[in-house]
Protein backbone atom coordinates (compact mmCIF):
# COMPACT_ATOMS: atom_id res chain seq x y z
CA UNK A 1 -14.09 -6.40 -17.55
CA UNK A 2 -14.59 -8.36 -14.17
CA UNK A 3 -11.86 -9.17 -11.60
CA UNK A 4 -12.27 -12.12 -9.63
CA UNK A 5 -11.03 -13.72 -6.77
CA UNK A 6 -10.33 -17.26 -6.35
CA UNK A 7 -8.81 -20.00 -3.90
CA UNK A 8 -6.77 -22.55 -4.90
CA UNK A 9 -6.03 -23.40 -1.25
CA UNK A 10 -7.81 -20.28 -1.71
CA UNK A 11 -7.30 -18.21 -4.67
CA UNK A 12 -7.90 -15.08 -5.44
CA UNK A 13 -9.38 -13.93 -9.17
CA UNK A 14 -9.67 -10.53 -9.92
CA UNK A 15 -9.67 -8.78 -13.18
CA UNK A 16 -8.46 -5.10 -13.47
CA UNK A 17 -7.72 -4.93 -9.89
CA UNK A 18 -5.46 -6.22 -7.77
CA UNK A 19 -4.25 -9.73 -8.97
CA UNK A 20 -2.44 -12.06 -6.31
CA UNK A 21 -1.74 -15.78 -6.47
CA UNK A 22 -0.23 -17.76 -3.63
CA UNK A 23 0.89 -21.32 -4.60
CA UNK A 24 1.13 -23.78 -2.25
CA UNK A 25 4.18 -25.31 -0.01
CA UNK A 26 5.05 -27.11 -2.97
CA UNK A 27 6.01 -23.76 -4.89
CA UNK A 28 8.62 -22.52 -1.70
CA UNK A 29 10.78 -25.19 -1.19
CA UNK A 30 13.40 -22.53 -1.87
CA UNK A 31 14.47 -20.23 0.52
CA UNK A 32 13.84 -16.51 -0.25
CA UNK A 33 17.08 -15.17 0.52
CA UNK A 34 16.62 -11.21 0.01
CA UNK A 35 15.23 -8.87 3.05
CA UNK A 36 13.84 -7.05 0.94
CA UNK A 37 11.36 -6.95 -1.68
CA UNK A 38 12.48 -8.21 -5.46
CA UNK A 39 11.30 -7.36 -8.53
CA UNK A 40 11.90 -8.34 -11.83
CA UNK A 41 9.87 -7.30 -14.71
CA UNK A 42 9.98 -9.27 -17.89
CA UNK A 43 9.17 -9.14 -21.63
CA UNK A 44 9.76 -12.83 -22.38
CA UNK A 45 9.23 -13.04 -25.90
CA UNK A 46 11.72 -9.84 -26.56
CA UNK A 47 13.96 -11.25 -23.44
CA UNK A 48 14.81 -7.76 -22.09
CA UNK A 49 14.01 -6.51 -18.81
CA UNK A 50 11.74 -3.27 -19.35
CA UNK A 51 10.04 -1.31 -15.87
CA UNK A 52 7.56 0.27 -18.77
CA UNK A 53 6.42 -2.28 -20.24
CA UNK A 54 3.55 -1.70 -23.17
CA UNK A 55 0.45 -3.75 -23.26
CA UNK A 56 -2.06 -4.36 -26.04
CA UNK A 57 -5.00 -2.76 -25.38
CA UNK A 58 -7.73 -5.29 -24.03
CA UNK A 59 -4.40 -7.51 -22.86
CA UNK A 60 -5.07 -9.71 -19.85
CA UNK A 61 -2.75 -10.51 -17.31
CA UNK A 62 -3.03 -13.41 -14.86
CA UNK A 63 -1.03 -13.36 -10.90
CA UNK A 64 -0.35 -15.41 -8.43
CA UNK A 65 0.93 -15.55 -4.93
CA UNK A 66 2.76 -18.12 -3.25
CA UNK A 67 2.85 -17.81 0.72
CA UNK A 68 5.56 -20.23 1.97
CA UNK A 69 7.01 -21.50 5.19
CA UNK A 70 10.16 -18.22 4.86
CA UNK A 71 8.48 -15.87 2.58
CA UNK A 72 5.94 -14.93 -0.29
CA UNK A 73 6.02 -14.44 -4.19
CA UNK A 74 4.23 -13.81 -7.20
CA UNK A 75 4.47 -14.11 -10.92
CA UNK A 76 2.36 -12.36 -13.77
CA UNK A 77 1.80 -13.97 -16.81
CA UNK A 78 -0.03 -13.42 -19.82
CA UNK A 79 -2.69 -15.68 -21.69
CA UNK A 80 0.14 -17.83 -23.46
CA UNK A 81 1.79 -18.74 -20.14
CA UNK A 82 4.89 -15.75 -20.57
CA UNK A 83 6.06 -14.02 -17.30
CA UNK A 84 5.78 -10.57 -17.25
CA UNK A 85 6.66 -9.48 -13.89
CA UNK A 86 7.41 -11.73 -10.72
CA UNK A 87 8.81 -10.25 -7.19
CA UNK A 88 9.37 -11.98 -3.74
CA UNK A 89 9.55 -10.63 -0.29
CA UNK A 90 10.71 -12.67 2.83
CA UNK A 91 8.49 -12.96 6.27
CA UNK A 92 9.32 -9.63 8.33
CA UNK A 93 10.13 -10.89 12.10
CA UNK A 94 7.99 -9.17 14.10
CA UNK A 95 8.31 -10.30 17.44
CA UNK A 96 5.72 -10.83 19.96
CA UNK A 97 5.99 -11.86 23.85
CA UNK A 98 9.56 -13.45 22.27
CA UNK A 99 7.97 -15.70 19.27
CA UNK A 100 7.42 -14.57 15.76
CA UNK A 101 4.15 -12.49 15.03
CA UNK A 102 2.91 -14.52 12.20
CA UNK A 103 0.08 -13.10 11.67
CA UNK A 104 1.58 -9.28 11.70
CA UNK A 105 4.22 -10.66 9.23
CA UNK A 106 1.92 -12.60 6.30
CA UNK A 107 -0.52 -9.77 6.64
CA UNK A 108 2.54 -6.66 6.37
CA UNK A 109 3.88 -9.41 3.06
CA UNK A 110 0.66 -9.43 1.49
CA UNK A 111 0.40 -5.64 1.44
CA UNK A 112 3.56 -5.29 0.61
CA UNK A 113 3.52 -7.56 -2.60
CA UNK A 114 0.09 -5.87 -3.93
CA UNK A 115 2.65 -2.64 -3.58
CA UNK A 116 5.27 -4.16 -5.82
CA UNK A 117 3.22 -4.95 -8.66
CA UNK A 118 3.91 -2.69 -11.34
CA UNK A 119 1.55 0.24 -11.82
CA UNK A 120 1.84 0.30 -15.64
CA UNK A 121 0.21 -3.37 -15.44
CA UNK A 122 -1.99 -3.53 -12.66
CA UNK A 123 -4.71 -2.20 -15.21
CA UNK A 124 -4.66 -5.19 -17.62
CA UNK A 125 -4.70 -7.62 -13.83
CA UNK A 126 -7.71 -10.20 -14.95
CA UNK A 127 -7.34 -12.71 -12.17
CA UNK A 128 -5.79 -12.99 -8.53
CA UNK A 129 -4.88 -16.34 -7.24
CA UNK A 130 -3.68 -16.78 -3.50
CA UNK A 131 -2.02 -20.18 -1.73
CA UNK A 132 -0.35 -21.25 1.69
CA UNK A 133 0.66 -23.67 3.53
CA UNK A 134 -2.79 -26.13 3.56
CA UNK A 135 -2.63 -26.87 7.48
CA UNK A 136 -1.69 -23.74 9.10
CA UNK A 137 -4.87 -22.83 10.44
CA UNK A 138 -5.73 -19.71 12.37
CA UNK A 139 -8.88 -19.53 14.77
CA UNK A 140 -10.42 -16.04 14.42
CA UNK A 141 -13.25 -14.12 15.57
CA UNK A 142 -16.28 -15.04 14.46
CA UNK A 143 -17.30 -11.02 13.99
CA UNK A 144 -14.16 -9.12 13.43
CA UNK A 145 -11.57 -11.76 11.61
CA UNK A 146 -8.78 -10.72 14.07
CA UNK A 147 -7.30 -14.28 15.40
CA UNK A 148 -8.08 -15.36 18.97
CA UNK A 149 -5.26 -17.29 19.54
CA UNK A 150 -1.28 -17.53 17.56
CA UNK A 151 -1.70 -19.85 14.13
CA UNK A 152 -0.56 -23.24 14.33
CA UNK A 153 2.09 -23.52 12.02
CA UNK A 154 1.72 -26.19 9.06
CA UNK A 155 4.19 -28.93 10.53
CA UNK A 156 2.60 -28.14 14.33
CA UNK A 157 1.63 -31.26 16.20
CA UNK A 158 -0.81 -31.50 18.60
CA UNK A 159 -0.08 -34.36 20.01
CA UNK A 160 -2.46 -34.69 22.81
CA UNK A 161 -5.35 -34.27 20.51
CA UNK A 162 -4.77 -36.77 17.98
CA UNK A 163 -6.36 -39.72 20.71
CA UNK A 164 -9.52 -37.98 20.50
CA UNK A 165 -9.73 -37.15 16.78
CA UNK A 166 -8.72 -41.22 16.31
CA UNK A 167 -11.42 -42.22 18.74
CA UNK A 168 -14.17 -40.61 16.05
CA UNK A 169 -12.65 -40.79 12.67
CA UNK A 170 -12.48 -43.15 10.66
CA UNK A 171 -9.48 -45.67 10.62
CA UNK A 172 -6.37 -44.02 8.76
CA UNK A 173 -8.35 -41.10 7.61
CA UNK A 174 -6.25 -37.92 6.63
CA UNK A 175 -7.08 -36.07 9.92
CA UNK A 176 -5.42 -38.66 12.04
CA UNK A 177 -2.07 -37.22 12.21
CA UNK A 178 -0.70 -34.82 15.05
CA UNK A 179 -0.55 -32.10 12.63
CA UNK A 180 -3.68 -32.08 11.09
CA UNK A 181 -6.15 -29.32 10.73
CA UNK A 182 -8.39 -31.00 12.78
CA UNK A 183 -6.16 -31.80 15.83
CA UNK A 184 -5.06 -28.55 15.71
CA UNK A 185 -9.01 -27.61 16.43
CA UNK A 186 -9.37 -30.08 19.37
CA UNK A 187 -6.57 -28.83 21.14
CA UNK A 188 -7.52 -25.34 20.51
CA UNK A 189 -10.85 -25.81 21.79
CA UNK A 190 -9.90 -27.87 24.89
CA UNK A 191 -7.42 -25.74 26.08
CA UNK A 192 -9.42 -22.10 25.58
CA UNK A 193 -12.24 -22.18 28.13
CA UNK A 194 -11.64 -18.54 28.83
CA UNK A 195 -12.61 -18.01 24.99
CA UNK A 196 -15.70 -17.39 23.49
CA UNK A 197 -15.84 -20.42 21.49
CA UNK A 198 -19.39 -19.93 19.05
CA UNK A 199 -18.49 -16.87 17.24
CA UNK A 200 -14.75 -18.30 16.53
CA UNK A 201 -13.92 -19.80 12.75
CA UNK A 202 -11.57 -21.83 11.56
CA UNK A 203 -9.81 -20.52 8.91
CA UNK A 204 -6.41 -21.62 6.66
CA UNK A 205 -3.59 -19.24 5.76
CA UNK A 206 -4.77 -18.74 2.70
CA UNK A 207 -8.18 -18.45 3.41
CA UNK A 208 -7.71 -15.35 6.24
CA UNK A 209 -5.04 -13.73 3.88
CA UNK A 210 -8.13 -13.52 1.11
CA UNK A 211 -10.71 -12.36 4.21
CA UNK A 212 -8.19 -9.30 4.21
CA UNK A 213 -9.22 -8.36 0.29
CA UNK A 214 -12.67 -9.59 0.17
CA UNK A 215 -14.28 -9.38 3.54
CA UNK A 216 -16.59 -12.53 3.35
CA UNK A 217 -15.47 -14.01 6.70
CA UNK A 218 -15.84 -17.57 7.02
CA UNK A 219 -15.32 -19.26 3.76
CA UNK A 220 -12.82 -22.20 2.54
CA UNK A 221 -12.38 -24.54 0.09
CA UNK A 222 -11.75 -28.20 -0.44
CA UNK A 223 -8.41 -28.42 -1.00
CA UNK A 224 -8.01 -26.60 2.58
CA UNK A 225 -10.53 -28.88 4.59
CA UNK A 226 -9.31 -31.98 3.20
CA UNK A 227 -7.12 -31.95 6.56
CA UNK A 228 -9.86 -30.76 8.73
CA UNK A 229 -12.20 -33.98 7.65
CA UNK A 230 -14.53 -32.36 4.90
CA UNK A 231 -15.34 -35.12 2.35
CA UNK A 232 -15.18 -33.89 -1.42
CA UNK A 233 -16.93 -36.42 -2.60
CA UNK A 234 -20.52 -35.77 -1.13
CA UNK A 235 -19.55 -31.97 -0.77
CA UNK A 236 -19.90 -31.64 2.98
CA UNK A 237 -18.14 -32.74 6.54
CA UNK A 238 -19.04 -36.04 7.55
CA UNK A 239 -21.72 -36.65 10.29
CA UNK A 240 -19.00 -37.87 12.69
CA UNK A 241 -17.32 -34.33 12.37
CA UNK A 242 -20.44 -31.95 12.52
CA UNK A 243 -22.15 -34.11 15.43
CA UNK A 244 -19.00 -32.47 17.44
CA UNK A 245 -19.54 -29.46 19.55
CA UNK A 246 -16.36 -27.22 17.76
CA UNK A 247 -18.48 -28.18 14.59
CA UNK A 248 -19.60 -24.60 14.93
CA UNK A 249 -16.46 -23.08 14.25
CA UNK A 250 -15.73 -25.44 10.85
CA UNK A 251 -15.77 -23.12 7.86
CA UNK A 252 -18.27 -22.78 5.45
CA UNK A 253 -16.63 -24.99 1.99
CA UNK A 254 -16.81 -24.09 -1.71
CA UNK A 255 -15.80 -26.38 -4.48
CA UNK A 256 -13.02 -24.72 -6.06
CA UNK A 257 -13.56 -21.80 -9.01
CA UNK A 258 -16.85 -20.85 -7.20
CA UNK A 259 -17.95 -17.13 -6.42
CA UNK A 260 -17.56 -15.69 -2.58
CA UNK A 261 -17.80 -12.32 -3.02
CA UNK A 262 -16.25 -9.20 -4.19
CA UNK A 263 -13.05 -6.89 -3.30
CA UNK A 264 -13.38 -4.33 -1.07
CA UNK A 265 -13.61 -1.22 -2.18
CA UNK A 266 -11.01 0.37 0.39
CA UNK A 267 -8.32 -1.99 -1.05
CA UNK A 268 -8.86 -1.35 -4.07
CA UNK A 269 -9.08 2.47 -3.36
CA UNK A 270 -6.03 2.08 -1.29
CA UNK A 271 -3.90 0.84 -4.47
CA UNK A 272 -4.97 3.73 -6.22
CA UNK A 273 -3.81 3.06 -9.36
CA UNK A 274 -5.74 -0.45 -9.65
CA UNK A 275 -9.24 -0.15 -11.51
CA UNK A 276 -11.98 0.99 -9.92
CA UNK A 277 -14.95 1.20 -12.11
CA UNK A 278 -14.83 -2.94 -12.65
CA UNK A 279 -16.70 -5.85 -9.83
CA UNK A 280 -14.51 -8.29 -8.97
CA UNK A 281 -15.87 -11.56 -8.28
CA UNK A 282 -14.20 -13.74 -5.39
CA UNK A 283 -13.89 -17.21 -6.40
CA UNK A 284 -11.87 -20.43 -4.79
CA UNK A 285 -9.88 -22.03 -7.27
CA UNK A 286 -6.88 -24.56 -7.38
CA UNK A 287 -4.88 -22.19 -9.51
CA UNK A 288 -1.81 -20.63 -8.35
CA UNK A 289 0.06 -23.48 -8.75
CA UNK A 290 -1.00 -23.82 -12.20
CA UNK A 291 0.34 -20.17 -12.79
CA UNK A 292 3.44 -19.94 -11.13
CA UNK A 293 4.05 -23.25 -13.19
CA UNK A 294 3.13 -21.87 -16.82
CA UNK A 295 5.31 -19.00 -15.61
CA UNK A 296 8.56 -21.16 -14.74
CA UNK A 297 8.12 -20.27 -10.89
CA UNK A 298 7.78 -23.90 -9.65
CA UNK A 299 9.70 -24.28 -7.10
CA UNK A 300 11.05 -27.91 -6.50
C-alpha cells in the first residue's frame, strides 16, 4: 500500500497513514458551532452509528479536511462515496499582542483533527486531502517554515499595494484586487525592510498546513497561485511577475495530483497507531472538495 499526499488548494494523499482533506471556503459557509471537537462515526449502508466499526480487509478509505474562515472538518469515505466517520473542531483563540494567533490556532486544529480520527480506521486511510481559504497567504522562513510576519487573512485588503500590482499586470487580471495574493506580497515586502527578504516564501494556508506533515518547504499548486499571478496555461508565472524583485519568494507550482514528497516519519510515529511500514507519496490535488461532496459534507 502507498499513502499519498495531495493539494487540492493543496491536498494531502496518503494511504495507510494519516489521511486529511481540507475543502475549500466553499465547504465552511457554515459556522462550526461546538468548542470542542465532534465526532460522528458512521456505517451508512447499515445507518447505525458504531465507534468499532469493521473493515474488509484490503478496504480503502479516503479523508478530507476542510480549513474554513471559523473552524476545520473532515469526512472519511469509502470507494463508493459512503461516510464513515466525519468530526469538526472550531479555531482555538489564542491570543497574541491582543489579535488572534492564527497560525498557533490552524496548526493546534490540524493536530487535533489527525487525533480524532478513529484508530480502528486509520489503518485502511489510502489518501489525505487538505484545503483553505485560497488567498490567505503566510510569508515564512525560507529555512525553518516558521512565518515572519501574522497571515493575511483571505478577505484582507491591501489597499495601498493594489496601484503597484495594476501598474504591471495586465488589465483586469485576477491579481488586481486589494485582496489578492499578490497585493498581499507587495505590501509585505514594502513594509518589512528590517526582514530578511531572500530566504522568505510565500506560502497559502493550505500549503504551510501540508509543510507541517510533509516537510518539503516551498511548494504550491495552481489552484493557490491563480491569485498570486501564476498562469496555468503555460505552467509558470508570467515574465511581468518573475522580472519583480519579491519574485524570489513566489513558490515553487505543481499542477495538481503531482508528487512533492513524503510524510514525515515523526508524524506518523507520533500517531502511533497510523501505519508505519508504508511511503506515502505527497501529491497536490483538487480533491477535497470532491470528497467532502461524495460524502454529503458540502457545505452551501
Amino acid at each position: 500500500m502507498v499513502a499519498s499526499l495531495c493539494n487540492t488548494t493543496c491536498s494531502l494523499l496518503l494511504r495507510p497513514h494519516l489521511s486529511q482533506n481540507y475543502t475549500s471556503d466553499k465547504c465552511s459557509a457554515r459556522k462550526l458551532t461546538s468548542n470542542k471537537s465532534e465526532l460522528r462515526i458512521t456505517n451508512s449502508r447499515a445507518g447505525k452509528v458504531n465507534m468499532d466499526l469493521n473493515l474488509d480487509g484490503g478496504e480503502k478509505l479516503y479523508l478530507g479536511m476542510d480549513f474554513g474562515t471559523s473552524g476545520a472538518r473532515y469526512a472519511l469515505i469509502d470507494k463508493e462515496g459512503e461516510l464513515r466517520a466525519e468530526g469538526k473542531r472550531e479555531y482555538p483563540l489564542y491570543m497574541s499582542e491582543e489579535t488572534v494567533d492564527w497560525v498557533k490556532s490552524w496548526r493546534t486544529t490540524l493536530f487535533g483533527l489527525l487525533e480524532d480520527i478513529p484508530v480502528s480506521l486509520r489503518p485502511a486511510v489510502a489518501s489525505i486531502s487538505i484545503d483553505g481559504t485560497s488567498a490567505t497567504t503566510i510569508i515564512v522562513d525560507g529555512k525553518t517554515g516558521e512565518p515572519l510576519c501574522k497571515p493575511f487573512l483571505y478577505n484582507q485588503s491591501c489597499a495601498e499595494a493594489l496601484p503597484i500590482v495594476k501598474a504591471i499586470a495586465p488589465p483586469n487580471h485576477t491579481v488586481c484586487s486589494g485582496s489578492s495574493t499578490l497585493c498581499k506580497l507587495v505590501s509585505w515586502w514594502n513594509t518589512s525592510s528590517d526582514i530578511p527578504k531572500m530566504p522568505a516564501v510565500l506560502l497559502h494556508q493550505a500549503d504551510w498546513l501540508l509543510w507541517l506533515l510533509h516537510g518539503n518547504l516551498g511548494v504550491s499548486d495552481y489552484n493557490n497561485a491563480l491569485k498570486v499571478g501564476y498562469d496555468p496555461e503555460v505552467e509558470s508565472y508570467p515574465p511581468w511577475l518573475l522580472s519583480q524583485p519579491y519574485s524570489s519568494v513566489l513558490p515553487r507550482v505543481q499542477a495538481p495530483g503531482t508528487t512533492i514528497g513524503t510524510m514525515k516519519e515523526n508524524i506518523r510515529t507520533q500517531f502511533g497507531t497510523f501505519a508505519t511500514t508504508y511511503s506515502c507519496r505527497v501529491k497536490n490535488l483538487h480533491f477535497s472538495i470532491i470528497l467532502l461532496a461524495k460524502s454529503r459534507c458540502m457545505l452551501l
